[in-house]
N, C-alpha and C. Protein backbone atom coordinates (compact mmCIF):
# COMPACT_ATOMS: atom_id res chain seq x y z
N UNK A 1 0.86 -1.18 0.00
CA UNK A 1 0.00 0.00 0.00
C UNK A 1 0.90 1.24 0.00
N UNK A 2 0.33 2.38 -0.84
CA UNK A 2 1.62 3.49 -0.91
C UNK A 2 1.20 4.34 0.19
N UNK A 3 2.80 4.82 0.62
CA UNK A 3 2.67 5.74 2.10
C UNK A 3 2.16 6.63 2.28
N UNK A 4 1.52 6.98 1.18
CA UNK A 4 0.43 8.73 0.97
C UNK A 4 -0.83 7.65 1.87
N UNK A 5 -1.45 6.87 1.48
CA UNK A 5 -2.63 6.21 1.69
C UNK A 5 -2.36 6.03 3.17
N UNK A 6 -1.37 4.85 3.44
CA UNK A 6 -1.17 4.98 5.18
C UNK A 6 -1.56 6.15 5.94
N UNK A 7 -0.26 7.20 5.38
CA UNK A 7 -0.50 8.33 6.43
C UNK A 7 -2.07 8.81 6.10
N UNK A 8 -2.70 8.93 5.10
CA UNK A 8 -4.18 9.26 4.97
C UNK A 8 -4.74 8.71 6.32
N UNK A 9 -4.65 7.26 6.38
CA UNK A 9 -5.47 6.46 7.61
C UNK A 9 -4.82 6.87 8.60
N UNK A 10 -3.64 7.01 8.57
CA UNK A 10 -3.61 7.30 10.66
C UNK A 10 -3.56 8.63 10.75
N UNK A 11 -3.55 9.59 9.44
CA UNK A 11 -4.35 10.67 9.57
C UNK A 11 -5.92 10.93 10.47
N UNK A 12 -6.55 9.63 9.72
CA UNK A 12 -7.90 10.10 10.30
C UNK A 12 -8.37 9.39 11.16
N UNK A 13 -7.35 8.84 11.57
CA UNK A 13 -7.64 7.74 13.44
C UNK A 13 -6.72 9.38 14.14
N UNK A 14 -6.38 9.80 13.79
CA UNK A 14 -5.87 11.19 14.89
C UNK A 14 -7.45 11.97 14.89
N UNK A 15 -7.64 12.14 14.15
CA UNK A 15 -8.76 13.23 13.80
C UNK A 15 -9.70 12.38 14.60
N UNK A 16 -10.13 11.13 14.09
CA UNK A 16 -11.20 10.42 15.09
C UNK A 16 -10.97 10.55 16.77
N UNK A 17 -10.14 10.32 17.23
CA UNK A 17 -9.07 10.15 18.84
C UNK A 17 -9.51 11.68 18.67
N UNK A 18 -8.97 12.94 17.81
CA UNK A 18 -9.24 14.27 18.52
C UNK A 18 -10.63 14.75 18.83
N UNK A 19 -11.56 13.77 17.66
CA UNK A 19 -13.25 14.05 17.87
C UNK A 19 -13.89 13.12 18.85
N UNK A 20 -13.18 11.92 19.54
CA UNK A 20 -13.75 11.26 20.62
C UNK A 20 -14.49 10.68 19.97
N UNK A 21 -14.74 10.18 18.88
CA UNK A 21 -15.65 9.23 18.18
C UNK A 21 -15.05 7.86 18.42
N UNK A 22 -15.61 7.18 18.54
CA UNK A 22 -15.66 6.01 19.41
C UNK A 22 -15.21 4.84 17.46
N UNK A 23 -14.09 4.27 18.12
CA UNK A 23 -14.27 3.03 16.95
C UNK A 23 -15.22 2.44 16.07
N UNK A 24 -15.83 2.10 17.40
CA UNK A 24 -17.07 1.18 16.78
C UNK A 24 -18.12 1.96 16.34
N UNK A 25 -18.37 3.05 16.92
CA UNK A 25 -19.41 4.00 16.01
C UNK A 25 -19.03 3.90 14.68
N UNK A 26 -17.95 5.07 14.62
CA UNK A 26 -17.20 4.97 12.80
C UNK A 26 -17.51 3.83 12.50
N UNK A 27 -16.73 2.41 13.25
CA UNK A 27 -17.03 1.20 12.09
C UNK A 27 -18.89 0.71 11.86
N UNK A 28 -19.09 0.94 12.18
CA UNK A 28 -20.65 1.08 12.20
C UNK A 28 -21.47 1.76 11.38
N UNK A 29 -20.76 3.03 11.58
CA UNK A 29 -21.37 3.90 10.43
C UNK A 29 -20.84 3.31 8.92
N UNK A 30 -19.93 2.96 8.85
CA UNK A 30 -18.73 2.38 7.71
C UNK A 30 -19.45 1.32 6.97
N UNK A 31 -20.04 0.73 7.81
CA UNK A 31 -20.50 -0.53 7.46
C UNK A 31 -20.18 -1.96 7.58
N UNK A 32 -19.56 -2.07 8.78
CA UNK A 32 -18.23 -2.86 9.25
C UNK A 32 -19.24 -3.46 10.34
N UNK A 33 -19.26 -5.15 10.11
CA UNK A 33 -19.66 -5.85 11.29
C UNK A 33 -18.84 -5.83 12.69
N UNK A 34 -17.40 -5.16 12.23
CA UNK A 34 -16.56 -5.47 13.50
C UNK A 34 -15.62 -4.07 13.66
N UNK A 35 -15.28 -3.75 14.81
CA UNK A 35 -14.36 -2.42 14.64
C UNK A 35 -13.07 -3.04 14.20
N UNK A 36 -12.54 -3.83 14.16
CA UNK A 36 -11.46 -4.78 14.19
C UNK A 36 -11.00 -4.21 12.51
N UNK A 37 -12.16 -4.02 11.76
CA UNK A 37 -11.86 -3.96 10.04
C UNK A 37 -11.33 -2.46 10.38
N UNK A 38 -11.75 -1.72 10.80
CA UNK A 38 -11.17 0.16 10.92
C UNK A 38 -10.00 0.00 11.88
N UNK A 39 -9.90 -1.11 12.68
CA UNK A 39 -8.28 -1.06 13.04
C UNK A 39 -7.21 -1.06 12.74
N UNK A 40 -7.74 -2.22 11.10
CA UNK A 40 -6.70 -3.00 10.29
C UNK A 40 -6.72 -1.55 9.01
N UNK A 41 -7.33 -1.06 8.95
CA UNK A 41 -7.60 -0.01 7.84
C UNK A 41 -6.24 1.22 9.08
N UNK A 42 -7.14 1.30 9.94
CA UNK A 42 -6.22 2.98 10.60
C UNK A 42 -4.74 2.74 11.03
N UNK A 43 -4.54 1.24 10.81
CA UNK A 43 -2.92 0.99 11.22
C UNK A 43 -2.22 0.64 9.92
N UNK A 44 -2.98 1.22 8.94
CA UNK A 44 -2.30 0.82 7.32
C UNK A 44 -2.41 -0.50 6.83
N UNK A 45 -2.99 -1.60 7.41
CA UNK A 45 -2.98 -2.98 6.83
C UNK A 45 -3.43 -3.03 6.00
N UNK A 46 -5.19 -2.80 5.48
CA UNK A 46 -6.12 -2.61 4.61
C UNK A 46 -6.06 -1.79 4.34
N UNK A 47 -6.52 -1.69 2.97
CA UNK A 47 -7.19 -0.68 2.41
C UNK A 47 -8.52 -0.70 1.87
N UNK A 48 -9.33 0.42 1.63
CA UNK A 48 -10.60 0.65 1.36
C UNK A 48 -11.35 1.31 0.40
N UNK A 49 -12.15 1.06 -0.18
CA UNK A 49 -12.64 1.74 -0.99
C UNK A 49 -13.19 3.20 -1.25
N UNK A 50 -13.27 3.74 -2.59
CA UNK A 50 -13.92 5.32 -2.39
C UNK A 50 -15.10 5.68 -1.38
N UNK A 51 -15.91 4.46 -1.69
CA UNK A 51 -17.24 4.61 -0.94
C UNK A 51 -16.56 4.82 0.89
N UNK A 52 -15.72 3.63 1.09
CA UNK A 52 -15.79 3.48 2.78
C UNK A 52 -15.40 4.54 2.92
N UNK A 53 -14.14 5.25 2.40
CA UNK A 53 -13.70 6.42 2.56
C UNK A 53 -14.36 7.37 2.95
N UNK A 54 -15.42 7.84 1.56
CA UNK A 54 -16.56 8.70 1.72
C UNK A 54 -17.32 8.55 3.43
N UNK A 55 -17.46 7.34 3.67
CA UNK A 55 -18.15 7.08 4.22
C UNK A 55 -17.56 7.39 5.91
N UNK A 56 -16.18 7.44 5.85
CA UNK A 56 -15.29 7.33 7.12
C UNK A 56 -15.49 9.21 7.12
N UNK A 57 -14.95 9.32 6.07
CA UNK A 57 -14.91 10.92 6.66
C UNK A 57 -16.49 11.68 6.76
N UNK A 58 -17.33 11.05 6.32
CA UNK A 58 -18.81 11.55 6.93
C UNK A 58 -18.51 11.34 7.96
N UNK A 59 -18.87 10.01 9.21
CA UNK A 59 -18.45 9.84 10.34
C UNK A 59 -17.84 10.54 10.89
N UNK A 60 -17.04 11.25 10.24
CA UNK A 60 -15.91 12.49 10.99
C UNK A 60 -16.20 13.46 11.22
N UNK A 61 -17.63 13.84 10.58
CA UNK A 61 -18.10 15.28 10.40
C UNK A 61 -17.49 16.20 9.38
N UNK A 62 -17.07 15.21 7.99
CA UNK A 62 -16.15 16.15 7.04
C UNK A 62 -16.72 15.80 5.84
N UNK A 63 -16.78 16.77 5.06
CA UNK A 63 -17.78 16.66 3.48
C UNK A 63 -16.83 17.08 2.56
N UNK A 64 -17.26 16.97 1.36
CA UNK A 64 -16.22 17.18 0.07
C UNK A 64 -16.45 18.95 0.21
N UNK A 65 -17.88 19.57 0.63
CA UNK A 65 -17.64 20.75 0.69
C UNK A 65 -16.45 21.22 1.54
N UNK A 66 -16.27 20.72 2.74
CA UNK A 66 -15.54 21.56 3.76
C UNK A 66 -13.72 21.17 2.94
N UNK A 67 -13.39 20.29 2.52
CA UNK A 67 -12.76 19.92 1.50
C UNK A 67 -12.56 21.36 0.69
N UNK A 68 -13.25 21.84 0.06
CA UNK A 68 -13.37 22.54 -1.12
C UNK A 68 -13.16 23.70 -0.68
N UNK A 69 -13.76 24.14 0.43
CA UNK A 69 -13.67 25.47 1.14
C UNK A 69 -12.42 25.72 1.95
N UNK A 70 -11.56 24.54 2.35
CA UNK A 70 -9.92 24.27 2.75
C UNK A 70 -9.40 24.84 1.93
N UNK A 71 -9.40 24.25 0.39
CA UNK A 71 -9.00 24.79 -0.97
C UNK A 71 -8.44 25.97 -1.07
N UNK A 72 -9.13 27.19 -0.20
CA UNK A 72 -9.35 28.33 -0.59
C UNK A 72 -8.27 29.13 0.55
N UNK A 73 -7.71 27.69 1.41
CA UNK A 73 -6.56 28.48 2.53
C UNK A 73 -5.52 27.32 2.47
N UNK A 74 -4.93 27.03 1.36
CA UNK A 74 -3.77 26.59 0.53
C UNK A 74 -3.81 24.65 0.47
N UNK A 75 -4.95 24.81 0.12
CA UNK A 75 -4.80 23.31 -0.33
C UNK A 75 -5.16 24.00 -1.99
N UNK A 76 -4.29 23.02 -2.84
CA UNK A 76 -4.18 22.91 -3.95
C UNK A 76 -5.57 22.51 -4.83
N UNK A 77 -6.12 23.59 -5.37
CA UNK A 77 -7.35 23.17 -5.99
C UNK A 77 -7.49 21.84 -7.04
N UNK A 78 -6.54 22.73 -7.37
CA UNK A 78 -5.79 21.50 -8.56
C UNK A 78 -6.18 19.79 -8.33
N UNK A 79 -5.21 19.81 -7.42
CA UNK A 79 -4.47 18.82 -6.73
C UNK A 79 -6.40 17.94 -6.40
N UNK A 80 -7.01 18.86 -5.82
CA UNK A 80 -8.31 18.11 -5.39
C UNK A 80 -8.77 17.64 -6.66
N UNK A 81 -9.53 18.88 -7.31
CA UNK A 81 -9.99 18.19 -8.71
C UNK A 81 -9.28 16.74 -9.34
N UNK A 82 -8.24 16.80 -9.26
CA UNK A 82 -7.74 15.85 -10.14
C UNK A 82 -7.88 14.37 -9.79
N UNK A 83 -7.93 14.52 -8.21
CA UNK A 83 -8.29 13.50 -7.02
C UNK A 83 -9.87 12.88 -7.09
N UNK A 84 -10.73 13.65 -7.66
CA UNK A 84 -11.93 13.57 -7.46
C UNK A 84 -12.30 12.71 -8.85
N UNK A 85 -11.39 13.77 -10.24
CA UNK A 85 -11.95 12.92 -11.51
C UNK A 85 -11.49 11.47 -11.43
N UNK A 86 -10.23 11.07 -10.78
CA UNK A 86 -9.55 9.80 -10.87
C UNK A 86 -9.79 8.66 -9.57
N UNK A 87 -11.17 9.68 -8.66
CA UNK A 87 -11.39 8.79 -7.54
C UNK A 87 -10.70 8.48 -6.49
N UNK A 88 -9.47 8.62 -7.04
CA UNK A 88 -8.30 8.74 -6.05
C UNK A 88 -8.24 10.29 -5.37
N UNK A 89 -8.86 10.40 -4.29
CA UNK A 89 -8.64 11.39 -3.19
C UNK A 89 -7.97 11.79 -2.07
N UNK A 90 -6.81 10.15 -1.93
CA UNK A 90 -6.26 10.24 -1.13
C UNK A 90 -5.20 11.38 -0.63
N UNK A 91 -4.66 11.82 -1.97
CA UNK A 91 -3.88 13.37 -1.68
C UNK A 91 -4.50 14.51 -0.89
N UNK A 92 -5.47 14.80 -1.78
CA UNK A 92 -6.06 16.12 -1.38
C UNK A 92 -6.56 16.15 0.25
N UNK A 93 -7.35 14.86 0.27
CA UNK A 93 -8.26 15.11 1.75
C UNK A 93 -6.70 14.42 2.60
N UNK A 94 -5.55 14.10 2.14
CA UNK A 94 -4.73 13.73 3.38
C UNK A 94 -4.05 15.39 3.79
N UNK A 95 -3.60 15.92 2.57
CA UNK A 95 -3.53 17.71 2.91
C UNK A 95 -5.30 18.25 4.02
N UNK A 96 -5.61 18.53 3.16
CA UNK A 96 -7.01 18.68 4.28
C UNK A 96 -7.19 18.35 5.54
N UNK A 97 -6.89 17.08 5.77
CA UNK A 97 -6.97 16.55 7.25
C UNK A 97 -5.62 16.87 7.99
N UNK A 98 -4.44 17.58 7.22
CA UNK A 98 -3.69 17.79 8.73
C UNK A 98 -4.10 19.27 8.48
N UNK A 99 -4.78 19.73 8.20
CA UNK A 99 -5.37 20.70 8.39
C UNK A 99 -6.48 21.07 9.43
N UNK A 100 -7.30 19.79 9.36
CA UNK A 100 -8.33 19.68 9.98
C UNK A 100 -7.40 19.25 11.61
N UNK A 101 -6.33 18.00 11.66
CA UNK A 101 -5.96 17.60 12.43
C UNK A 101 -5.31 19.05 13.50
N UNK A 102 -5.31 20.06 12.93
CA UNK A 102 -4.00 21.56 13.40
C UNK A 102 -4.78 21.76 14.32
N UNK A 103 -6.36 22.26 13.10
CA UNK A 103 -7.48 23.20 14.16
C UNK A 103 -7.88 22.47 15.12
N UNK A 104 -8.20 21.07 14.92
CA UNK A 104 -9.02 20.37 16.11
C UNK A 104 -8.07 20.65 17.52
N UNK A 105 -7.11 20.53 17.30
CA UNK A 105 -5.63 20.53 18.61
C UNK A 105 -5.92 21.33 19.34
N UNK A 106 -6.18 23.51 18.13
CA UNK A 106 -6.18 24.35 18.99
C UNK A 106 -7.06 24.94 20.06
């Protein structure tokens, strides 16, 4: 699995740990009979699809809008679009989320 994607996931097991969202909620919401599958996903083992993705960062309280509106305080527009036509989003929303990861801290 390439190391952009890893750090994506334990990107957003920080962000989860900073929002107090509980494992098993997320894996729940995810669609996951077991939290055990978002363990193996947030410690880089697995990987997941666009949908779970989509679906993890709903759980997070994060939308492609708030995504888009990041854009506009130096995430690369570019860089998103291009993520979005090819499905592959892992760039953009991993910029985004240590973004998201900064503010949640302060």
């Amino acid at each position: 699995m390439d190391d952009k994607i890893i750090s994506l996931y334990k990107d957003l097991k920080k962000l989860r740990e900073i929002k107090s969202k509980s494992q098993t909620n997320v894996s729940e919401y995810m669609g996951y009979n077991l939290s055990s599958s978002l363990s193996h996903v947030e410690a880089g083992r697995k990987n997941i699809s666009i949908d779970k993705l989509i679906k993890w960062l709903e759980a997070l309280d994060i939308n492609l809008d708030d995504i888009i509106k990041a854009s506009l305080n130096g995430i690369d527009f570019n860089l998103l679009n291009k993520a979005v036509k090819n499905k592959d989003s892992s760039n953009a929303i991993n910029e985004f989320l240590k973004i998201m990861i900064n503010k949640e801290k302060k």
